[in-house]
C-alpha atoms as a PDB file:
ATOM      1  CA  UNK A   1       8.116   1.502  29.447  1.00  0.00           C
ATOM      2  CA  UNK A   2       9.554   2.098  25.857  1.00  0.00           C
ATOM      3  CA  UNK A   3       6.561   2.070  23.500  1.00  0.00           C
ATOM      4  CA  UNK A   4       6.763  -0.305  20.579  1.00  0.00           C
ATOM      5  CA  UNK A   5       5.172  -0.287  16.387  1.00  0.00           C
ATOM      6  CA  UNK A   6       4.401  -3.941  15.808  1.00  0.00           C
ATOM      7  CA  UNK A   7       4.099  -3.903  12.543  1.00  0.00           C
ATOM      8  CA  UNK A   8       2.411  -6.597  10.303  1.00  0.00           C
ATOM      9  CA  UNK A   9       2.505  -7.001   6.650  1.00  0.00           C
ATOM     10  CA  UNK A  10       1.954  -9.584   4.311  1.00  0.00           C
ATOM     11  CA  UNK A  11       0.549  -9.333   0.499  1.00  0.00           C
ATOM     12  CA  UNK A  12      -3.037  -8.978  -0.519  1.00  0.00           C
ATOM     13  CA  UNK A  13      -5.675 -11.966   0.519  1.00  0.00           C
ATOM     14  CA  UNK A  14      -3.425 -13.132   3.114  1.00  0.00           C
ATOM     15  CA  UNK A  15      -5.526 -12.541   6.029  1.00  0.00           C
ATOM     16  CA  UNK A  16      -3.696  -9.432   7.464  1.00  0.00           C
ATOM     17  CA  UNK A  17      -7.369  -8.097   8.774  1.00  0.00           C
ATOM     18  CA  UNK A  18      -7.934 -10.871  10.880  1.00  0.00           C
ATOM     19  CA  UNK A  19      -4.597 -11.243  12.310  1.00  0.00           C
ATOM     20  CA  UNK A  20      -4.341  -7.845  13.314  1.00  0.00           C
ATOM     21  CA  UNK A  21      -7.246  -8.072  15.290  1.00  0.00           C
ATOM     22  CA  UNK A  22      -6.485 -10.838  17.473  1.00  0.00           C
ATOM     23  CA  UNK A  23      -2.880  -9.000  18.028  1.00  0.00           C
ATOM     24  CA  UNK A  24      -4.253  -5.585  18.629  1.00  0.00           C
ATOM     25  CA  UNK A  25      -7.170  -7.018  21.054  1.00  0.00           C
ATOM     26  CA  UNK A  26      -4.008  -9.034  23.405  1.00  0.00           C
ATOM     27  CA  UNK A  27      -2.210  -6.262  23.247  1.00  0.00           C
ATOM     28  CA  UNK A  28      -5.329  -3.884  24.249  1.00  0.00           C
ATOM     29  CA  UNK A  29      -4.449  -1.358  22.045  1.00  0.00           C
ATOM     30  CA  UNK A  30      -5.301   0.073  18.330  1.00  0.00           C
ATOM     31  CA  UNK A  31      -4.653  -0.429  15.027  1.00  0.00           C
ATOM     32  CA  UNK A  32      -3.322   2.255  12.200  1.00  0.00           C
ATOM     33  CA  UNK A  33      -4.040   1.113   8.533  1.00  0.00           C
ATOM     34  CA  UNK A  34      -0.761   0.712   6.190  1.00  0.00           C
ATOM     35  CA  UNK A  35      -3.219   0.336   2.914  1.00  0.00           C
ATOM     36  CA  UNK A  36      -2.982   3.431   0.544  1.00  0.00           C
ATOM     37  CA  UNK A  37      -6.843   2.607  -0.933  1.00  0.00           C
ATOM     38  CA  UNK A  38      -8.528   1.969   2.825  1.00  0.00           C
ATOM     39  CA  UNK A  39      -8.143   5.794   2.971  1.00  0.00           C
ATOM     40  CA  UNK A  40     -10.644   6.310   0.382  1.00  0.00           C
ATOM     41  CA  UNK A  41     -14.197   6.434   2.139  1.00  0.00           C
ATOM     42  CA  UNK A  42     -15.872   5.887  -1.197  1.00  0.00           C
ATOM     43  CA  UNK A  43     -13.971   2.130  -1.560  1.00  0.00           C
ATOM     44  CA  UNK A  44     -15.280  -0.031   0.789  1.00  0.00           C
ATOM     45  CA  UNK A  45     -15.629  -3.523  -1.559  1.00  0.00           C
ATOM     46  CA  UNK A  46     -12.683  -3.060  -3.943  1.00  0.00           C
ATOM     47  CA  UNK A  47      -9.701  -2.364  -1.025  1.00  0.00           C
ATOM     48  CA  UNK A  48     -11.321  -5.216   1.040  1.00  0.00           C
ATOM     49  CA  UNK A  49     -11.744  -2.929   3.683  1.00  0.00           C
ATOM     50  CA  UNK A  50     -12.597  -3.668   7.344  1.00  0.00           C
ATOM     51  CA  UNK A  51     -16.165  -4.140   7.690  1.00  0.00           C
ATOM     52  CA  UNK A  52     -18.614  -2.105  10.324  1.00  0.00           C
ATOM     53  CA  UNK A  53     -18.032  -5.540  12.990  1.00  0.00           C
ATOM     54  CA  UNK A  54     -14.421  -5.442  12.491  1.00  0.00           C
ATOM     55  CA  UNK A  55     -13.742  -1.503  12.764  1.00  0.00           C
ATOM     56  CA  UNK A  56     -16.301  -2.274  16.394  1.00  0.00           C
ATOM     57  CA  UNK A  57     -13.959  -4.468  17.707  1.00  0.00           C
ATOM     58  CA  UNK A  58     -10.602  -2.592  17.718  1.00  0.00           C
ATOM     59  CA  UNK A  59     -10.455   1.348  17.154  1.00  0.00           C
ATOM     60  CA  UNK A  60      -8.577   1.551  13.657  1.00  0.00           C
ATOM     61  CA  UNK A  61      -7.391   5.012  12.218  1.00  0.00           C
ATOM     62  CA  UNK A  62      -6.417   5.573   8.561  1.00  0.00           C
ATOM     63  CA  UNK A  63      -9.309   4.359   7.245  1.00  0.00           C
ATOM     64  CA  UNK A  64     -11.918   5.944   4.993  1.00  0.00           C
ATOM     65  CA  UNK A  65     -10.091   9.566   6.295  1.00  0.00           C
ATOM     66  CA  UNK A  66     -10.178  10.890   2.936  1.00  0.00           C
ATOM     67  CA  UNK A  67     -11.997  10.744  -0.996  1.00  0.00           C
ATOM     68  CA  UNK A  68     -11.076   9.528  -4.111  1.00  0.00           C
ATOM     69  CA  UNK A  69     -10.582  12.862  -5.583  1.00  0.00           C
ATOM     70  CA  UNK A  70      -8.009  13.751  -2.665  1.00  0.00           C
ATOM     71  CA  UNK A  71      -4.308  13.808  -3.109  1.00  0.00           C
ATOM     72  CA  UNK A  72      -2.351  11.778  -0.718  1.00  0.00           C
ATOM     73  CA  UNK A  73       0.727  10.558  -0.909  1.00  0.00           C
ATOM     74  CA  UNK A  74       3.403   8.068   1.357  1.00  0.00           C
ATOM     75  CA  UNK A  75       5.004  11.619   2.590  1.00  0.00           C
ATOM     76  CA  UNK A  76       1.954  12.961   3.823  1.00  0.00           C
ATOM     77  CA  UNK A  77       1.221   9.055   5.528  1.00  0.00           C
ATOM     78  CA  UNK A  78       4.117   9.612   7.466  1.00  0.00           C
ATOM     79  CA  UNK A  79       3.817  12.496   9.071  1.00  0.00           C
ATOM     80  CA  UNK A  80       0.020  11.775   9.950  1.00  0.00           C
ATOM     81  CA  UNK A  81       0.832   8.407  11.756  1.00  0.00           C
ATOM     82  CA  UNK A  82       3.941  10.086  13.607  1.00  0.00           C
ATOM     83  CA  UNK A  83       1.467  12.503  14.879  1.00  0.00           C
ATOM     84  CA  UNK A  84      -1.193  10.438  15.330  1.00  0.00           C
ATOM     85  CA  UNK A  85       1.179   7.555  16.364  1.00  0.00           C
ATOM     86  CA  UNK A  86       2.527  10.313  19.414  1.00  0.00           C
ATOM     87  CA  UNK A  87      -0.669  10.995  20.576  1.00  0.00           C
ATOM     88  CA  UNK A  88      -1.934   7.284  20.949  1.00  0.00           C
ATOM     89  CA  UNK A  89       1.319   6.461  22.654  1.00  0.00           C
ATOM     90  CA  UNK A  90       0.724   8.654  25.750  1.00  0.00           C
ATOM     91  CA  UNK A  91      -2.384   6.064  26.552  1.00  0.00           C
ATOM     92  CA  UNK A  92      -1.288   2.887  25.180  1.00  0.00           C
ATOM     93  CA  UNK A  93       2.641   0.676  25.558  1.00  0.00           C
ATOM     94  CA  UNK A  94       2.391  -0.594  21.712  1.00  0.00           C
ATOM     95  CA  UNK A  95       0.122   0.147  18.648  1.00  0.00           C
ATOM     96  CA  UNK A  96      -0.206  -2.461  15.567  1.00  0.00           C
ATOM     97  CA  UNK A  97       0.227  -0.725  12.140  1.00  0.00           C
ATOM     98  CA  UNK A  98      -0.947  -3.418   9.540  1.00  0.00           C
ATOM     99  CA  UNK A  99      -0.807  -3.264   5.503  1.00  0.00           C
ATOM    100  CA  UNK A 100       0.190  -4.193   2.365  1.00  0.00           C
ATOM    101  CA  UNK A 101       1.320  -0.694   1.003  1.00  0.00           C
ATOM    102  CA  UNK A 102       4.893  -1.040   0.709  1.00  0.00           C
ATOM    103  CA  UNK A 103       5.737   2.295   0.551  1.00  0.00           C
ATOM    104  CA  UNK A 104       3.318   3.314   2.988  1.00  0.00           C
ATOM    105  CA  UNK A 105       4.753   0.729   5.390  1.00  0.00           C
ATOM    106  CA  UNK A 106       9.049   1.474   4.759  1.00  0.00           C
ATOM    107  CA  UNK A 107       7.554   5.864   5.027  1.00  0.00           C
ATOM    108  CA  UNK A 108       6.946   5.138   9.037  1.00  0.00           C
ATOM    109  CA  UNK A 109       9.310   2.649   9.622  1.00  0.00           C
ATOM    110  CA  UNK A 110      12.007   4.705   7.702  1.00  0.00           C
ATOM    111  CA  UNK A 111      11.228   7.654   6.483  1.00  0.00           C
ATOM    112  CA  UNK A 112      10.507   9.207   2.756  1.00  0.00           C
ATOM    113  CA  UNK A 113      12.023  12.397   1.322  1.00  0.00           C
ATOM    114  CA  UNK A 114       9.672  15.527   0.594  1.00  0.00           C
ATOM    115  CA  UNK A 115       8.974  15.382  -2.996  1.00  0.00           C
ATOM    116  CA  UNK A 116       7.271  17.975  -4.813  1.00  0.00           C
ATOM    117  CA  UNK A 117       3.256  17.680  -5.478  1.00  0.00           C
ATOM    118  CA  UNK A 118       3.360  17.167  -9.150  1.00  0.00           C
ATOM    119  CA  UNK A 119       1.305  19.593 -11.096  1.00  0.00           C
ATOM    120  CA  UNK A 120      -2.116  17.892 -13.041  1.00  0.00           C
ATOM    121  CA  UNK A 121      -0.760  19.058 -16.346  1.00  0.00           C
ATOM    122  CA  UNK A 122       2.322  18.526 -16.241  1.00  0.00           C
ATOM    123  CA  UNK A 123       1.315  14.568 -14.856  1.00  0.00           C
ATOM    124  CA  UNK A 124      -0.899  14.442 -18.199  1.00  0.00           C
ATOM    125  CA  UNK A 125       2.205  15.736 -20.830  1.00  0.00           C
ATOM    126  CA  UNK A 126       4.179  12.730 -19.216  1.00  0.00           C
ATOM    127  CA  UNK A 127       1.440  10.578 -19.209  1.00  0.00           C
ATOM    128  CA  UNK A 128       0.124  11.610 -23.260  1.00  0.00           C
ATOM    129  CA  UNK A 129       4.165  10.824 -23.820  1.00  0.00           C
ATOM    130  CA  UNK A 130       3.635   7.223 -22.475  1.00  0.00           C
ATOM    131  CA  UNK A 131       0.544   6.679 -24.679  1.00  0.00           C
ATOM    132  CA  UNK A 132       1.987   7.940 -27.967  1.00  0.00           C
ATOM    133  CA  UNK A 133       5.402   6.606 -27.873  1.00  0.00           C
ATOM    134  CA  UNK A 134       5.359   4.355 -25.339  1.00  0.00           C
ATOM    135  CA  UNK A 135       7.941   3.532 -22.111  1.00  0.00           C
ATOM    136  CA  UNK A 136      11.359   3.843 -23.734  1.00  0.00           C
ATOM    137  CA  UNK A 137      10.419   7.955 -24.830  1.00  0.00           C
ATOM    138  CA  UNK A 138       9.848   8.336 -20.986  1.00  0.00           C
ATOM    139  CA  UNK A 139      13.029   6.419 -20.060  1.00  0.00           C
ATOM    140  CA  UNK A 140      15.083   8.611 -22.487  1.00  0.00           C
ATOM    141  CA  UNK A 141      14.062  11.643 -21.313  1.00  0.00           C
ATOM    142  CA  UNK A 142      15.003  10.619 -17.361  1.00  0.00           C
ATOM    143  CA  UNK A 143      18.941   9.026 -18.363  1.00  0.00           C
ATOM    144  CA  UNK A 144      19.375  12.980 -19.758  1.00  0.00           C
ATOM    145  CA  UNK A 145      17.723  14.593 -16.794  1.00  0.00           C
ATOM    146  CA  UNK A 146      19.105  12.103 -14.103  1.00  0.00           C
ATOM    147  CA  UNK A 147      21.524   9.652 -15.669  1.00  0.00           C
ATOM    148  CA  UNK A 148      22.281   8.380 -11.678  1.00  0.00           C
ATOM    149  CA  UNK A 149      18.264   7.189 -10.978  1.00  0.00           C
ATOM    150  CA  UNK A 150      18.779   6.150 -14.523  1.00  0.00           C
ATOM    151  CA  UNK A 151      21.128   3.570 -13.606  1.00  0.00           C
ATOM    152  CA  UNK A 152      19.260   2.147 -10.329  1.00  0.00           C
ATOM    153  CA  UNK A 153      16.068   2.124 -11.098  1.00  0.00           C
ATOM    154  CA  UNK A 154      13.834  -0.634 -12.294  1.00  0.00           C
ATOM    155  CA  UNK A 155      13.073   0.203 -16.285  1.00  0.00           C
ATOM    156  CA  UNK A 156      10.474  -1.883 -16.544  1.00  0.00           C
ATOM    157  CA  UNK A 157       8.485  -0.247 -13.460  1.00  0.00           C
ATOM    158  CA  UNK A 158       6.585   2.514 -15.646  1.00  0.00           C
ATOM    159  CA  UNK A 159       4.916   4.114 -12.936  1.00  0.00           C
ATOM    160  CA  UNK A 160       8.467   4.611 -10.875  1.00  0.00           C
ATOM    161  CA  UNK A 161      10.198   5.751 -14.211  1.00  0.00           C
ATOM    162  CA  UNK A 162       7.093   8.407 -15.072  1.00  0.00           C
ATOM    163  CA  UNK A 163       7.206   9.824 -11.736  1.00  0.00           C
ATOM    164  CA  UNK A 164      11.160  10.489 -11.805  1.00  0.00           C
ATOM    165  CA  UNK A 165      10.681  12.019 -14.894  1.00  0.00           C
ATOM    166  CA  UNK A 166       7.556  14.247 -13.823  1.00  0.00           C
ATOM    167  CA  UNK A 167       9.632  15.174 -10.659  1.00  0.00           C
ATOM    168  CA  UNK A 168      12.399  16.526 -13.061  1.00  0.00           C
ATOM    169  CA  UNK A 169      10.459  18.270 -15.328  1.00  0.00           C
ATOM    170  CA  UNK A 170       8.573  20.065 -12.284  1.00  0.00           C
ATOM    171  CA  UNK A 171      11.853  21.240 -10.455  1.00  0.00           C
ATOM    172  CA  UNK A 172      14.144  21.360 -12.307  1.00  0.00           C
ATOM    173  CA  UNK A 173      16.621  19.292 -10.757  1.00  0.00           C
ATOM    174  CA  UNK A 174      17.666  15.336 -10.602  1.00  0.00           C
ATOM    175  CA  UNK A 175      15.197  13.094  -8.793  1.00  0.00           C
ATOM    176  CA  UNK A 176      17.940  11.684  -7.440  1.00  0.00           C
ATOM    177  CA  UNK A 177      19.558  14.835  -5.659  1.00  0.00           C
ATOM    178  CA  UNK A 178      15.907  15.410  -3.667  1.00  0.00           C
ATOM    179  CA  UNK A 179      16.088  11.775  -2.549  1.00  0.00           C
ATOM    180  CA  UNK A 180      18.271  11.474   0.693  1.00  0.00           C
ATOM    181  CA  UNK A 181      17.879   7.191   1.390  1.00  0.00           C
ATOM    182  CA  UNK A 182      18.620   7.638   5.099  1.00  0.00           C
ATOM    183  CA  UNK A 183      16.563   6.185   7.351  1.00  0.00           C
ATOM    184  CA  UNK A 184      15.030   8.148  10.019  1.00  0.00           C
ATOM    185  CA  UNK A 185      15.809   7.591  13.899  1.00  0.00           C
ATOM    186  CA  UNK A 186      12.127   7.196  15.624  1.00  0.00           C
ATOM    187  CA  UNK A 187      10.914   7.715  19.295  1.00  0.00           C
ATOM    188  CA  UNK A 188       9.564   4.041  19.345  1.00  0.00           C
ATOM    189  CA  UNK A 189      10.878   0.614  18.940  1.00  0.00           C
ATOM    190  CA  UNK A 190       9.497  -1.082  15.770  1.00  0.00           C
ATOM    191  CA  UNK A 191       9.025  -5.012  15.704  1.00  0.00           C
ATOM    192  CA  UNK A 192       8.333  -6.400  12.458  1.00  0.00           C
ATOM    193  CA  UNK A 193       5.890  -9.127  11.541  1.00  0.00           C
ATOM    194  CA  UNK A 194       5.588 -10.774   8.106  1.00  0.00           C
ATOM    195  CA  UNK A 195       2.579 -13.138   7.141  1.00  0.00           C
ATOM    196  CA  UNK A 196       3.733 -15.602   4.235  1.00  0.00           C
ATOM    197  CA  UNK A 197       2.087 -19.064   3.280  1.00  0.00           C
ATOM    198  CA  UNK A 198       2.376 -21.554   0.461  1.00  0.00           C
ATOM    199  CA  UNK A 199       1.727 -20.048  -3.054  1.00  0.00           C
ATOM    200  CA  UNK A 200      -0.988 -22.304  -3.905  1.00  0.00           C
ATOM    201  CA  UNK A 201      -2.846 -21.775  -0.943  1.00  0.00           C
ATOM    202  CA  UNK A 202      -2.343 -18.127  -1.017  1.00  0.00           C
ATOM    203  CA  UNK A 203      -3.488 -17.787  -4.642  1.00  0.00           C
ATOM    204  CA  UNK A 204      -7.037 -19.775  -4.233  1.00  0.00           C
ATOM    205  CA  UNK A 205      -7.301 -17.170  -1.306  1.00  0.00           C
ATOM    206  CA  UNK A 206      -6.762 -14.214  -3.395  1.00  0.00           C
ATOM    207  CA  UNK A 207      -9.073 -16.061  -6.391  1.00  0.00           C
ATOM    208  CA  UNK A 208     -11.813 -16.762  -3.930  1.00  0.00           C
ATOM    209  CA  UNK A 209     -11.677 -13.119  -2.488  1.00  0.00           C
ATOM    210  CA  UNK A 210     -12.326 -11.371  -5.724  1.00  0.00           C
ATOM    211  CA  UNK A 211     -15.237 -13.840  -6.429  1.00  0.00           C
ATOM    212  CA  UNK A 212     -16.473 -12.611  -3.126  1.00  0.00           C
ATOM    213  CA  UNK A 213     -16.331  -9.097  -4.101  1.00  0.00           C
ATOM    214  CA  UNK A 214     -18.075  -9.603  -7.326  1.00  0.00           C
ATOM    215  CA  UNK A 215     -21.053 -11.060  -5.289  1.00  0.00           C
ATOM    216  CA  UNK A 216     -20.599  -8.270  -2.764  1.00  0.00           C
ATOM    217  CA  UNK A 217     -20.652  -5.507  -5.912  1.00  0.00           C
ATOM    218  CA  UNK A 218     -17.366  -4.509  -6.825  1.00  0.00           C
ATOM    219  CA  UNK A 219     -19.102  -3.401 -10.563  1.00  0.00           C
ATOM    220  CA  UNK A 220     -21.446  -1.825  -8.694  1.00  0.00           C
ATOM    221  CA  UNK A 221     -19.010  -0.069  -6.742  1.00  0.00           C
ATOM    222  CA  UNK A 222     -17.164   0.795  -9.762  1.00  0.00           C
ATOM    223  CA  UNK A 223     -19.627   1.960 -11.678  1.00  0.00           C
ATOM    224  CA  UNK A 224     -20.089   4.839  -9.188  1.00  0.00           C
ATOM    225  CA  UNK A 225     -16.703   6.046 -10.009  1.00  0.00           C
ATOM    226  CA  UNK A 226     -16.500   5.581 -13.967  1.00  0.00           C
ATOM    227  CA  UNK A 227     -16.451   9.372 -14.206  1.00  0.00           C
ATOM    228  CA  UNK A 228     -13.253   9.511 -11.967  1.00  0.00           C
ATOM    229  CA  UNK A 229     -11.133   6.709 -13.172  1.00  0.00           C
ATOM    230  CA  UNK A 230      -8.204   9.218 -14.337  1.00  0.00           C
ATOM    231  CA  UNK A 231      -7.630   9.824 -10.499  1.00  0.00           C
ATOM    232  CA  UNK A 232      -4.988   7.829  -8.898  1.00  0.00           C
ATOM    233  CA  UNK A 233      -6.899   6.627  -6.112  1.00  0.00           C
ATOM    234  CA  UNK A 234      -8.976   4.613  -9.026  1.00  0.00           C
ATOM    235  CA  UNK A 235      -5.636   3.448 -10.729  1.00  0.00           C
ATOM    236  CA  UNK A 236      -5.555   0.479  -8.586  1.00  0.00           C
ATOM    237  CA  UNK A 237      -6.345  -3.307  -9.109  1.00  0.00           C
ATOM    238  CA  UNK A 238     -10.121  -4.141  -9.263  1.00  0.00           C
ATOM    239  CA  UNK A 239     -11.123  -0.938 -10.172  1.00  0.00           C
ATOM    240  CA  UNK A 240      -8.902  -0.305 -13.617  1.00  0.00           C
ATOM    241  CA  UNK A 241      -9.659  -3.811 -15.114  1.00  0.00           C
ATOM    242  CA  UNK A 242     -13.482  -3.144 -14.503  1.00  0.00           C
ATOM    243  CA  UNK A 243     -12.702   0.883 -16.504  1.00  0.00           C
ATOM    244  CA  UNK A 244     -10.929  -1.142 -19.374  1.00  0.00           C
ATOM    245  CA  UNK A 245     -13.916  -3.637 -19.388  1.00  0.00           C
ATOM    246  CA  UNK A 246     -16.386  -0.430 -19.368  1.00  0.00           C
ATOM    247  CA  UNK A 247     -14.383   0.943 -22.224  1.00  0.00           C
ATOM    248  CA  UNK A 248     -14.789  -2.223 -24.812  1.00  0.00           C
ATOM    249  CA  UNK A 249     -11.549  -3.633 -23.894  1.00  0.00           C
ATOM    250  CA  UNK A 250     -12.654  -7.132 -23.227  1.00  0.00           C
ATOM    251  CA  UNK A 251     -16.159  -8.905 -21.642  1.00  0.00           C
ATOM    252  CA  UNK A 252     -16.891  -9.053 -17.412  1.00  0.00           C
ATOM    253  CA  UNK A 253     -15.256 -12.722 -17.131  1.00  0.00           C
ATOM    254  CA  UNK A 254     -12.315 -11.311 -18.378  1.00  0.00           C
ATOM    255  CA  UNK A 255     -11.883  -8.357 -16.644  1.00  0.00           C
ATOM    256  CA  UNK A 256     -12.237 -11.056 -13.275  1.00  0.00           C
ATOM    257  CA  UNK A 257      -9.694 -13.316 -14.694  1.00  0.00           C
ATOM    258  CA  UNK A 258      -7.282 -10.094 -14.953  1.00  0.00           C
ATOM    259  CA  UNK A 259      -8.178  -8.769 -11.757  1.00  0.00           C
ATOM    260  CA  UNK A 260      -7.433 -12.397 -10.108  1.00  0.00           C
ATOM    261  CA  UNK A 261      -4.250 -12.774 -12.173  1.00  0.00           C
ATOM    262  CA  UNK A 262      -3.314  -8.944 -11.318  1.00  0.00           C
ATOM    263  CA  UNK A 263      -4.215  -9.742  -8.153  1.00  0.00           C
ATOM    264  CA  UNK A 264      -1.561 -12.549  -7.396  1.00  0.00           C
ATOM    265  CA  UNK A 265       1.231 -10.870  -9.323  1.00  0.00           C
ATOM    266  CA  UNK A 266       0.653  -7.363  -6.933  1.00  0.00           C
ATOM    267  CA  UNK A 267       0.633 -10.272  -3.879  1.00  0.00           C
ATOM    268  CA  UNK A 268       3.977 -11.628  -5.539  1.00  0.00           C
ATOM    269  CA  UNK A 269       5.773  -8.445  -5.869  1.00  0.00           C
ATOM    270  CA  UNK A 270       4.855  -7.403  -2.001  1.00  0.00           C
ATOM    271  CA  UNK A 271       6.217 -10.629  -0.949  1.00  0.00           C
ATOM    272  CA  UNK A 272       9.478  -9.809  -2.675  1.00  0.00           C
ATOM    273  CA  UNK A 273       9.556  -6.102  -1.458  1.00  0.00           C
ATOM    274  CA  UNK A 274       9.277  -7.305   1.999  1.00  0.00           C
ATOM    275  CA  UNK A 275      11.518 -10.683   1.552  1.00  0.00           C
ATOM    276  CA  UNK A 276      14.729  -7.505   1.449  1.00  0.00           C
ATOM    277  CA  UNK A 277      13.981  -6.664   5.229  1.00  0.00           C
ATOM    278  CA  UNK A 278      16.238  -8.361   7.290  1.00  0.00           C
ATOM    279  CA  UNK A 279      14.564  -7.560  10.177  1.00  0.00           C
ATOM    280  CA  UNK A 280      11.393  -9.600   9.676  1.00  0.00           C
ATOM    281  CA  UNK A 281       9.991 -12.113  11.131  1.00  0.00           C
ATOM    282  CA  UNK A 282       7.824 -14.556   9.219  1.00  0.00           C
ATOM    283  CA  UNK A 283       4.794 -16.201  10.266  1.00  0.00           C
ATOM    284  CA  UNK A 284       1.806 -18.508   8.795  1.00  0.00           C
ATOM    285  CA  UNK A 285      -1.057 -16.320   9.444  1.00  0.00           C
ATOM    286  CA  UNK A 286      -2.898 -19.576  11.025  1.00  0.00           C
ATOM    287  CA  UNK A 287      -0.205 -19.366  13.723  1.00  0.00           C
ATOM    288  CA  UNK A 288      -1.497 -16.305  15.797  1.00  0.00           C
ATOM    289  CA  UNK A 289      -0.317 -17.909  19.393  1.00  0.00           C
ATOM    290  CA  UNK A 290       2.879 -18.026  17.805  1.00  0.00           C
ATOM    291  CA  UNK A 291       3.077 -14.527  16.640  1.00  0.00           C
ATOM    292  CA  UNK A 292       1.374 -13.261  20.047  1.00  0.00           C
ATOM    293  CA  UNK A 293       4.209 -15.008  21.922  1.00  0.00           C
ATOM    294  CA  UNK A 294       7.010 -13.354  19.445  1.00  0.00           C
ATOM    295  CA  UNK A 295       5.641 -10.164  20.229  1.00  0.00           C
ATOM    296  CA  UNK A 296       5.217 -10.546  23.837  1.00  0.00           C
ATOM    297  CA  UNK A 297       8.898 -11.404  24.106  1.00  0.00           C
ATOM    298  CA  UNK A 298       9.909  -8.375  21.776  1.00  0.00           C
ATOM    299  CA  UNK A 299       7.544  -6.483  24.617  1.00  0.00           C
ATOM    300  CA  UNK A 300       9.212  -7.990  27.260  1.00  0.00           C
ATOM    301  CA  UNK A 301       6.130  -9.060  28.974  1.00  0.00           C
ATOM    302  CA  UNK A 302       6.050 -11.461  31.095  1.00  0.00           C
END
């Protein structure tokens, strides 16, 4: 029988957890994490990780495998869910990878180039550059060094702009020569699921989740991890407005509001990134006998 990925995305509040588990237990198999914070052991409140009762129900993998002060990137993802992925095959027909990390998500389904680790200084130079003079310095720099990304990527995504530029400066060459965009042939089929409901709805979910977490202790959390907050694992919504609110930015309520408002505009711009995929398939995340069904047929089971 041809083993299958059913994979299910959807942005952040939208219920992904849940879902998940009702597909993986039909399908009597496991599930493989697609979040790039659930990997962190020490974040358990702020990545609205899978609790103790959830994680007993369904064996999940790719969760709290590594600590904040690892590096990990989407390259290194995809090669430990291909093996991983290869091993859990050889017991079970189909395995359910479910997340919101885009590029985590597109690494397995598609594949993502071998890019350099950057080195820590060379990450601060580009990042001191950003403080003292600000985006457009860093965007001049990258149309001399690679005048082709230049032209096709976003300018107004600082964090995809920086790390062109730091990939230059640490090789020497254009980021766009080490990037190959071809998608990579895999040894299982891949169905696609997509969870998607009205904005309203979706936004009270994502407002009422963060006031959860506050009860739960996200400060509390955070406050563990103060000392840490230049590492990228801690670069990450929930954490970096509660840092800013530490460092005399603004009061607690704010820092909320901006992690609820951050919140639904990182929810927005996953919805988009996974809106380009003609090969999803969109769902209400209320509509699990639906979405079993879909996959069943995909499965061909009868």
């Amino acid at each position: 029988m041809t083993k299958t990925l059913v994979v299910l995305v959807g942005p952040t509040g939208i219920g992904k957890t849940d879902t998940s588990l009702k597909l993986a237990q039909h399908l009597q198999t496991e599930i493989i994490s697609a979040d790039s914070r659930q990997i962190y052991k020490e974040l358990k409140i702020g990545t609205a990780a899978p609790t103790e009762e959830q994680l007993s129900i369904v064996q999940h993998h790719m969760v709290a495998t590594h600590s904040v002060e690892d590096y990990y990137n989407a390259w290194q993802f995809e090669q430990d869910v291909l093996k991983l992925s290869n091993s859990l095959f050889k017991t079970h027909n189909s395995l359910v990878l479910t997340g919101g990390s885009m590029m985590y998500v597109d690494a397995v389904c598609t594949g993502i180039d071998d890019l350099p680790t950057i080195d820590p200084e060379l990450r601060q130079e580009v990042m001191d550059l950003y403080d003292k003079e600000g985006l457009e310095a860093i965007r001049r720099q990258l149309k001399m060094l690679d005048p082709e990304f230049y032209n096709q990527v976003d300018l107004k995504n600082h964090k995809r702009v920086m790390h062109a530029l730091e990939v230059c400066l640490m090789t020497g060459k254009p980021y766009s020569s080490l990037r190959t965009n071809s998608a990579r042939k895999r040894p299982f089929n891949i169905v696609k699921i997509g969870l998607d409901m009205d904005r309203e709805e979706l936004y009270s979910r994502i407002n009422i989740r963060v006031d959860q977490m506050v009860k739960d202790g996200l400060f509390e959390e955070a406050k563990q991890f103060y000392h840490l907050k230049g590492e990228n694992a801690l670069n990450t919504v929930g954490y970096k407005e509660i840092f800013a609110h530490w460092d005399g930015e603004y009061d607690s309520k704010t820092a909320i509001d901006l992690i609820k408002r951050n919140s639904r505009r990182y929810a927005k711009r996953q919805l988009s990134w996974f809106r380009r995929d003609k090969n999803m398939h969109w769902f209400h995340p209320n509509d699990v006998a639906e979405i079993i069904k879909f996959v069943e047929l995909q499965l061909n089971i009868v």
